[in-house]
Protein backbone atom coordinates (compact mmCIF):
# COMPACT_ATOMS: atom_id res chain seq x y z
CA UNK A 1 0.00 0.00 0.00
CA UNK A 2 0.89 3.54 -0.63
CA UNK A 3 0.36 6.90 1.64
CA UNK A 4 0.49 9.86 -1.11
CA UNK A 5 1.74 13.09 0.64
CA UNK A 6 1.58 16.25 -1.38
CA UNK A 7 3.38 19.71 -0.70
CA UNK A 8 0.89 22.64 -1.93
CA UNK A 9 3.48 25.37 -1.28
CA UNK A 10 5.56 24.18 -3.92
CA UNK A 11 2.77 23.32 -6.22
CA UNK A 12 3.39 24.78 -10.16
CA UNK A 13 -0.15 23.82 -10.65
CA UNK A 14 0.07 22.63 -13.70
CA UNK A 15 -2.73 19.98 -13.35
CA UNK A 16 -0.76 16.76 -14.70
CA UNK A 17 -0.91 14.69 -11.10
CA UNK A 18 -4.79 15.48 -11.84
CA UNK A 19 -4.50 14.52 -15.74
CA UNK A 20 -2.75 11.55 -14.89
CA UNK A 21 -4.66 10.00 -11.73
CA UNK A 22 -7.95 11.94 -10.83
CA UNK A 23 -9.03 9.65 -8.09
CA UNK A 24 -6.24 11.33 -5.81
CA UNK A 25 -5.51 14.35 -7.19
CA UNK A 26 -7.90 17.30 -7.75
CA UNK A 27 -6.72 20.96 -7.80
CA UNK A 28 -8.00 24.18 -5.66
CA UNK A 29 -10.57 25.95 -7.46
CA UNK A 30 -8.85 29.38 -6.53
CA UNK A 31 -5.58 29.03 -7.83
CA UNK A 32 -4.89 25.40 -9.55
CA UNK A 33 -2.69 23.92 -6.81
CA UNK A 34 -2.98 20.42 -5.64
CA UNK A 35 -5.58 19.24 -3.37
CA UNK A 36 -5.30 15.39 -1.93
CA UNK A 37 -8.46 13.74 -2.81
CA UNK A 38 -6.96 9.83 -1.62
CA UNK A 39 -4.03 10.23 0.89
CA UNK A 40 -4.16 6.28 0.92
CA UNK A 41 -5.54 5.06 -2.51
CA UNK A 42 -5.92 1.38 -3.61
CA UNK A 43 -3.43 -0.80 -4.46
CA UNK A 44 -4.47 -0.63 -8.25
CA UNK A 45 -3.44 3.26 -8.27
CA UNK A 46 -0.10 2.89 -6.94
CA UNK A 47 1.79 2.34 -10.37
CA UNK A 48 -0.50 5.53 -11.48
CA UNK A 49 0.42 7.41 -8.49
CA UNK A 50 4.13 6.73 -8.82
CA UNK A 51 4.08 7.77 -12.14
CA UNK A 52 2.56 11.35 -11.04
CA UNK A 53 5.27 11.83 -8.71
CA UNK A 54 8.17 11.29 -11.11
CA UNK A 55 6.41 13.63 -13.58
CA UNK A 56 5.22 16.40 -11.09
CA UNK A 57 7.14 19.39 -12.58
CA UNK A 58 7.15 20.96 -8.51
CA UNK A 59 8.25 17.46 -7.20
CA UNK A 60 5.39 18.29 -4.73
CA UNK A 61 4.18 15.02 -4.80
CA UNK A 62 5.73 11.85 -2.14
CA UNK A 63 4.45 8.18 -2.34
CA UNK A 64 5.44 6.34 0.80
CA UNK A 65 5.09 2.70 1.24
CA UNK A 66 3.04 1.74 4.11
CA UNK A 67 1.98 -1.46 5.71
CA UNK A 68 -1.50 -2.73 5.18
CA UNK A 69 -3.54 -2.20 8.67
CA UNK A 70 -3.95 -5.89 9.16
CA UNK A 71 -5.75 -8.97 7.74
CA UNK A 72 -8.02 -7.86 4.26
CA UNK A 73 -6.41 -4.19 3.85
């Protein structure tokens, strides 16, 4: 599993972590930065989510591996 962590100060909002993924990522209606919709998305997202980090023009974006909770997470 994967905890997404994203640093708005630094955001260049330029919308491609919310092109590329828009389960997690949205972006502040009042000035395009990045807004966390999924801190902890599914497992199937976490190539996705990757993938936005490495291409985040800011690098505002962090993916952290976490442990699942316990038995069926």
């Amino acid at each position: 599993m994967v905890e997404v962590r994203v640093d708005a100060e630094i955001c260049a909002a330029s919308g491609m972590c919310t092109l590329l993924v828009p389960a997690v990522f949205d972006q502040s209606e009042e000035d395009g930065t990045v807004v966390l919709a999924d801190p902890a998305p599914p497992a199937e997202l976490a190539a996705k989510v990757r993938t936005a980090a490495l291409r985040c023009p800011a690098g505002a974006i962090s993916v952290h591996e976490r442990e699942a909770d316990g038995p069926g997470t």
